[in-house]
Protein backbone atom coordinates (compact mmCIF):
# COMPACT_ATOMS: atom_id res chain seq x y z
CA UNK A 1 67.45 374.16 24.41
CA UNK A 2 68.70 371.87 21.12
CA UNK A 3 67.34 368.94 20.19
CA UNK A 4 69.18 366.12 18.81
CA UNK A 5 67.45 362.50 17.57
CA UNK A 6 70.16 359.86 17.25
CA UNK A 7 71.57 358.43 14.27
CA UNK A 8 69.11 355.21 14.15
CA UNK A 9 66.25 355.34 15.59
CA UNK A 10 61.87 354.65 15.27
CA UNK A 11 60.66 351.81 12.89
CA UNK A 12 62.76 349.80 11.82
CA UNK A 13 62.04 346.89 8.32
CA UNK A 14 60.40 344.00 10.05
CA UNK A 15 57.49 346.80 12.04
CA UNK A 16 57.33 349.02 8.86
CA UNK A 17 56.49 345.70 6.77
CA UNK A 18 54.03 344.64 9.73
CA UNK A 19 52.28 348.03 9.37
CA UNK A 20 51.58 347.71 5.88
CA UNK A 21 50.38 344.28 5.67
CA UNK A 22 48.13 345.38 8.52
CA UNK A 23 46.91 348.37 6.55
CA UNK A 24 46.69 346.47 3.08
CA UNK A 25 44.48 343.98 4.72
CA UNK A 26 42.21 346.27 6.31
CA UNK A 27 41.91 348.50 3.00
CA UNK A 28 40.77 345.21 1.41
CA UNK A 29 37.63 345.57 3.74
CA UNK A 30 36.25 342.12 5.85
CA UNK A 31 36.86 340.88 9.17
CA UNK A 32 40.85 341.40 9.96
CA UNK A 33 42.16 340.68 13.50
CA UNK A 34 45.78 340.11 14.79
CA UNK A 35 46.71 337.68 16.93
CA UNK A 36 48.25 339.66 19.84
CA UNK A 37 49.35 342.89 19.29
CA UNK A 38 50.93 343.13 15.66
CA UNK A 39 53.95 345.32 17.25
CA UNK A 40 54.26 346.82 20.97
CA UNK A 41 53.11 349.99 20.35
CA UNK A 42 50.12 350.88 22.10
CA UNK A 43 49.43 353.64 20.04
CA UNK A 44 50.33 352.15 16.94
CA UNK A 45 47.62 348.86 17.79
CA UNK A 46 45.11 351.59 18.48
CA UNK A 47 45.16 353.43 15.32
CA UNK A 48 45.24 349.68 13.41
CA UNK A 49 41.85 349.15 15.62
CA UNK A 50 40.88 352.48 14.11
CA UNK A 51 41.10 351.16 10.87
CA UNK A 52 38.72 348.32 11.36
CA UNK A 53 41.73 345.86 12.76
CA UNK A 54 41.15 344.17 15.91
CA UNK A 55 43.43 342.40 18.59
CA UNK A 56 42.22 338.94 19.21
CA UNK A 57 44.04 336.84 22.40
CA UNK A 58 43.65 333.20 20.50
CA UNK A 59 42.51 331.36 17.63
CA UNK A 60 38.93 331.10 19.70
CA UNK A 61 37.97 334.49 19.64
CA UNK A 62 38.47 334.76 15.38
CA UNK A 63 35.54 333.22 13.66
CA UNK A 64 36.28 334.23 10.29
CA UNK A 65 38.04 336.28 7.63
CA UNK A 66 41.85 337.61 8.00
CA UNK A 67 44.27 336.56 10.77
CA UNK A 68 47.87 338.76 10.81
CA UNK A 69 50.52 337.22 12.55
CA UNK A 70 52.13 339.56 14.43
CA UNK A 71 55.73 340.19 13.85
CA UNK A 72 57.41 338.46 17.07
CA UNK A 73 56.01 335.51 15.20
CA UNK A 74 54.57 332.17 16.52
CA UNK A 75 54.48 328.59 16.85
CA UNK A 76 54.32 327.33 13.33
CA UNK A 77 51.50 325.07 15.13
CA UNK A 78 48.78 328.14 15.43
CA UNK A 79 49.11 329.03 11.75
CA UNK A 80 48.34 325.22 10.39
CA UNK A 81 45.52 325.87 13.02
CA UNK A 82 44.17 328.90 11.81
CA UNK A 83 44.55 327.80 8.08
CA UNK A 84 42.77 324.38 9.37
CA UNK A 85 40.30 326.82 10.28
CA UNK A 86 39.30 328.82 7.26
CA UNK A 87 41.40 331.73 7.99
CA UNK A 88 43.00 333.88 5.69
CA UNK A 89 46.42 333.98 7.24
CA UNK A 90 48.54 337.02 6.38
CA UNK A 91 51.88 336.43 8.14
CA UNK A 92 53.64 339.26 9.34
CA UNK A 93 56.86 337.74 10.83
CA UNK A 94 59.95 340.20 10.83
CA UNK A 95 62.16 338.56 8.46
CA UNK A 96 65.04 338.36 11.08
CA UNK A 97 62.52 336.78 14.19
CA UNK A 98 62.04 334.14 10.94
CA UNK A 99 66.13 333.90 10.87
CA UNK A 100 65.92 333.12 14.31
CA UNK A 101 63.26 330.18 13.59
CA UNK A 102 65.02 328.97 11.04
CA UNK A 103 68.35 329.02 13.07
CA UNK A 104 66.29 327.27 16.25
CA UNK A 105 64.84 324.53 14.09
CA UNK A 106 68.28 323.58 12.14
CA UNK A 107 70.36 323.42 15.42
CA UNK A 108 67.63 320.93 16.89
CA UNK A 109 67.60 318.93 13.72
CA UNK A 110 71.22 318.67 13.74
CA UNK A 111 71.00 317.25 17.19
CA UNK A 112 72.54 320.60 19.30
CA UNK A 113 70.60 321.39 22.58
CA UNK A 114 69.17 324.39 21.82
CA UNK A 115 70.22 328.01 24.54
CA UNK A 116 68.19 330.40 23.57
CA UNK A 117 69.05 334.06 24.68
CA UNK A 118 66.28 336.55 25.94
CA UNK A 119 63.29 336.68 27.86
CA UNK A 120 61.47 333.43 28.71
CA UNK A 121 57.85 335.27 28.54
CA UNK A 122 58.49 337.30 25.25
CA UNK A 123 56.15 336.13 22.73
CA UNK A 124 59.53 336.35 20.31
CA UNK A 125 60.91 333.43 22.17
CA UNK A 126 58.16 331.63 22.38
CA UNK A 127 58.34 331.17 19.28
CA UNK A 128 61.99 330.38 18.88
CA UNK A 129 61.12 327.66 21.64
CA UNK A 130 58.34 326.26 19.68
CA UNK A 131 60.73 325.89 16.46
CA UNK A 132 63.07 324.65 17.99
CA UNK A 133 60.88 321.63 18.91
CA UNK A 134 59.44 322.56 22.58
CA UNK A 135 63.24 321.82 23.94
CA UNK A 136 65.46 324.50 24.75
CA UNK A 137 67.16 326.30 27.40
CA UNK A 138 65.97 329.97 28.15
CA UNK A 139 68.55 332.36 29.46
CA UNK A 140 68.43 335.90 29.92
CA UNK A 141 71.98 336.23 31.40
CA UNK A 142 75.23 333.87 31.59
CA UNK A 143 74.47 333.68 35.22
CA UNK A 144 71.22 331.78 34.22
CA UNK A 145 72.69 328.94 33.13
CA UNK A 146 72.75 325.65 34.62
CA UNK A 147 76.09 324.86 36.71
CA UNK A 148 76.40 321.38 34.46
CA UNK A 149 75.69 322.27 30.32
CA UNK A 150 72.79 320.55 29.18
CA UNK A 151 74.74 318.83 26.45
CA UNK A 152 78.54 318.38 25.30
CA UNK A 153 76.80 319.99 22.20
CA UNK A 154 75.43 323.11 22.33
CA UNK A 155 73.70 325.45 19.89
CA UNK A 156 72.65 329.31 20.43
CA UNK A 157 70.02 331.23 19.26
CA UNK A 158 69.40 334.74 20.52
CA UNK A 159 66.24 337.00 20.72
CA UNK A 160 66.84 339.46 17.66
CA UNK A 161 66.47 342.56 20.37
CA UNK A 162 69.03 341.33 23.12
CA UNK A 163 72.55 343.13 23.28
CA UNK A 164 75.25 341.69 21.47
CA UNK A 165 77.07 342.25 25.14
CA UNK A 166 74.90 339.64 26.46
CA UNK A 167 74.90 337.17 23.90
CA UNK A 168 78.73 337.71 24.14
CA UNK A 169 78.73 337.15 27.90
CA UNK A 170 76.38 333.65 27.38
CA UNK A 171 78.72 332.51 24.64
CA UNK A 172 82.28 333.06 27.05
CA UNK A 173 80.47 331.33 29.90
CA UNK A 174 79.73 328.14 27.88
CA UNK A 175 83.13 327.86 25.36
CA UNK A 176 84.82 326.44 28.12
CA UNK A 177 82.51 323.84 28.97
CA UNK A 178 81.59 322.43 25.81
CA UNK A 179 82.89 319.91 23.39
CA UNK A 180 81.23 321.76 20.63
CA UNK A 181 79.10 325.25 20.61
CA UNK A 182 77.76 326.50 17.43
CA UNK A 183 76.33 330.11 17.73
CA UNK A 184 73.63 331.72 15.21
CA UNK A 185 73.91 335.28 15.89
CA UNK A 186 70.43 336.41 15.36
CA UNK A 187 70.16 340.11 16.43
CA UNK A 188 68.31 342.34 14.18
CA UNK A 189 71.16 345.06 12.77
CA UNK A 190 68.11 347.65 13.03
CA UNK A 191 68.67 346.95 16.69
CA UNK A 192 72.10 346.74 17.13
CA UNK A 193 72.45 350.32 15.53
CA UNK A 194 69.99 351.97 17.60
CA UNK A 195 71.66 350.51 20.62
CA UNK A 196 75.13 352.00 19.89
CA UNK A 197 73.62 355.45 18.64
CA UNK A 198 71.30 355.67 21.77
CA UNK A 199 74.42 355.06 23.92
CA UNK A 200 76.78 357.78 21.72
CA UNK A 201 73.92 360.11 22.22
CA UNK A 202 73.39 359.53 25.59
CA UNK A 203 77.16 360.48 26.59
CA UNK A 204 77.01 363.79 24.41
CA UNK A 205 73.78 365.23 25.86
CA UNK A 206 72.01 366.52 29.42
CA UNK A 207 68.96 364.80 29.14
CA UNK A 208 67.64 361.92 26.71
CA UNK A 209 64.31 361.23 26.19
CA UNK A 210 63.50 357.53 24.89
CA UNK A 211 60.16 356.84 22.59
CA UNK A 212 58.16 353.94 22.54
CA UNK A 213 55.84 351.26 24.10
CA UNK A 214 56.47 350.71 27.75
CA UNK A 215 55.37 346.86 26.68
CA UNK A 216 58.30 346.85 23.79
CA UNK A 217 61.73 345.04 24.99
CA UNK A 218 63.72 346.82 22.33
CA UNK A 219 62.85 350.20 23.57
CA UNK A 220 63.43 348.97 27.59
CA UNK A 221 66.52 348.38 26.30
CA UNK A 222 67.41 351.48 24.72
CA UNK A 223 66.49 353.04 27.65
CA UNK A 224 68.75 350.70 29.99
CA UNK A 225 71.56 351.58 27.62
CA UNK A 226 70.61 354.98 28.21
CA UNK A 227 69.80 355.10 31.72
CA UNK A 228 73.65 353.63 32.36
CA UNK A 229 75.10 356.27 30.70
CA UNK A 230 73.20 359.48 31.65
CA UNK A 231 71.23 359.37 34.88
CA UNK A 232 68.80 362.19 33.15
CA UNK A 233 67.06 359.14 31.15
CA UNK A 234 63.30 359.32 30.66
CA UNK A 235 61.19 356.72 28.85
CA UNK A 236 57.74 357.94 27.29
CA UNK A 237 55.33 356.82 24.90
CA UNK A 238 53.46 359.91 24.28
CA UNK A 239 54.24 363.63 24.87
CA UNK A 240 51.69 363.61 27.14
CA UNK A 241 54.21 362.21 29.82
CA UNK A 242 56.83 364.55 29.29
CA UNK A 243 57.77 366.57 32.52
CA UNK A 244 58.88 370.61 32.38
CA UNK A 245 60.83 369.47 35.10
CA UNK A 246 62.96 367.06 33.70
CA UNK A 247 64.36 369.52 31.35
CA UNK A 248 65.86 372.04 34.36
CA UNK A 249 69.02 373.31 33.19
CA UNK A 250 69.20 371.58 30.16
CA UNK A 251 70.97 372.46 27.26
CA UNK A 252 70.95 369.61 25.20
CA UNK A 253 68.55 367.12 24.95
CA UNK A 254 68.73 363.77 23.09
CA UNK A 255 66.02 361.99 21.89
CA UNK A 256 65.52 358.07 20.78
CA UNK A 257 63.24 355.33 19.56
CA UNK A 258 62.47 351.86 19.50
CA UNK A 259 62.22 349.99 16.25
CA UNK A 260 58.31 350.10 17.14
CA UNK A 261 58.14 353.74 17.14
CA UNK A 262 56.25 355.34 14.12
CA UNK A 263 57.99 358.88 12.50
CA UNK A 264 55.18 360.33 13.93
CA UNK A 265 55.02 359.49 17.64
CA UNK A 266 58.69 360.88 17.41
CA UNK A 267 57.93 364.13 16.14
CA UNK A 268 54.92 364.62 18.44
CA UNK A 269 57.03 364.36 21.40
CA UNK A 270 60.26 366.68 19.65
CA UNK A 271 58.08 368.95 19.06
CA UNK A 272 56.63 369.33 22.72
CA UNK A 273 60.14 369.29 23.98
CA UNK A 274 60.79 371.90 22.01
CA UNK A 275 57.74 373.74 22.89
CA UNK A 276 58.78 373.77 26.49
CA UNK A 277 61.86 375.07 26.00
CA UNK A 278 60.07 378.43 24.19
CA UNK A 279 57.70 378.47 26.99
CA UNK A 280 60.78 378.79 29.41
């Protein structure tokens, strides 16, 4: 049985960056806490807690020292707070989610109503929303949107993990109806190329395996992408949940990662794929 790992795939910039602001900070010794998980990786936030970093839910449960902000970012609100506070704040912001603020809060200045594409409860737009003043309309899917547009003037910003099929789709249902649509195309490259290598791989192989947080959107996605391509699509975060029998037959199997998947979560499950097929 051969194993093949896609073109692009595991960490990508903005969760690499994250990690090592994490790490710095806890080298530097003192009280360092996140606020939320600094990237969905389960196993990734539990070796950061090994290293002295904790998770905190809110503001309220950090008395003192550092406070990361987690790269999805946040409402520019919480940091004043937690400056206001004492708080060392270290922020840790992928540099494209910041794009995507930056995008969110010029549109609303300029007087567009604000579409936002991606997932209403993703702490990424949340924070998109809160840039873009409080006022914008969430959509995960053209179909979401409103039969009568909110405003003759509309402006788009899209979560940086979304397909560029959807924001695509969003952007053909509105042209029509608009007097004026300005789009800020906001999708992280990093996650644009490990959509279209996931889906190439997916088509050449018998079975594709798909590496990452259950919790992370980018890697529900790959899998998706997967999943509509090759039937023989399993998503796992550890080797532990790999299956002998998923493998039955197989000759070729494909393997892929979110861009919140360290080298070495990868390799861990590769090489227990790879062990199975010498034990068969």
């Amino acid at each position: 049985m051969k194993v093949i790992v896609a073109r692009h795939a595991g960490v990508c910039y903005g969760v690499e960056r994250a990690l090592k602001l994490a790490d710095e900070a806890a080298a530097a010794g003192g009280d360092v806490a996140t606020l939320g998980p600094l990237i969905h990786n389960p196993q990734a936030v539990a070796a950061l807690q090994g290293k002295g970093v904790g998770v905190a839910s809110n503001l309220d449960d950090v008395a003192q020292g550092t406070l990361i902000i987690r790269s999805h970012g946040v409402d520019p609100a919480v940091i004043v707070a937690a400056e206001n506070k004492g708080l060392a704040v270290i922020d840790a912001t992928c540099p494209f989610v910041r794009a995507a603020h930056t995008c969110a809060a010029d549109l609303a200045a300029a007087g567009y109503r604000v579409v936002i594409v991606g997932e209403s409860d993703h702490p990424e737009v949340e924070g998109i929303l809160a840039h873009a003043g409080g006022e914008a309309l969430i959509v995960q899917r053209a179909g979401d949107l409103p039969s009568k547009p909110p405003s003759r003037r509309i402006g788009i910003v899209v979560q940086t993990t979304q397909p560029p099929a959807v924001l695509q789709e969003v952007v053909g249902a509105l042209l029509p109806r608009v007097a004026e649509l300005r789009v800020c195309n906001t999708i992280c490259s990093a996650t644009a190329k490990r959509q279209e290598s996931a889906a190439e791989l997916a088509d050449g192989v018998d079975v594709i395996v798909v590496v990452g947080g259950h919790n992370s959107g980018n890697t529900t996605r790959l899998t998706e992408i997967c999943s509509a391509r090759n039937p023989r699509t399993h998503h796992v975060e550890t080797a532990d949940e790999l299956e002998e029998v998923w493998f039955a037959g197989a000759e070729i199997v494909g393997v892929t990662a979110g861009a919140s998947t360290p080298d070495e979560q990868i390799r861990g499950v590769i090489d227990a794929i790879e062990a199975l097929a010498g034990d068969a």
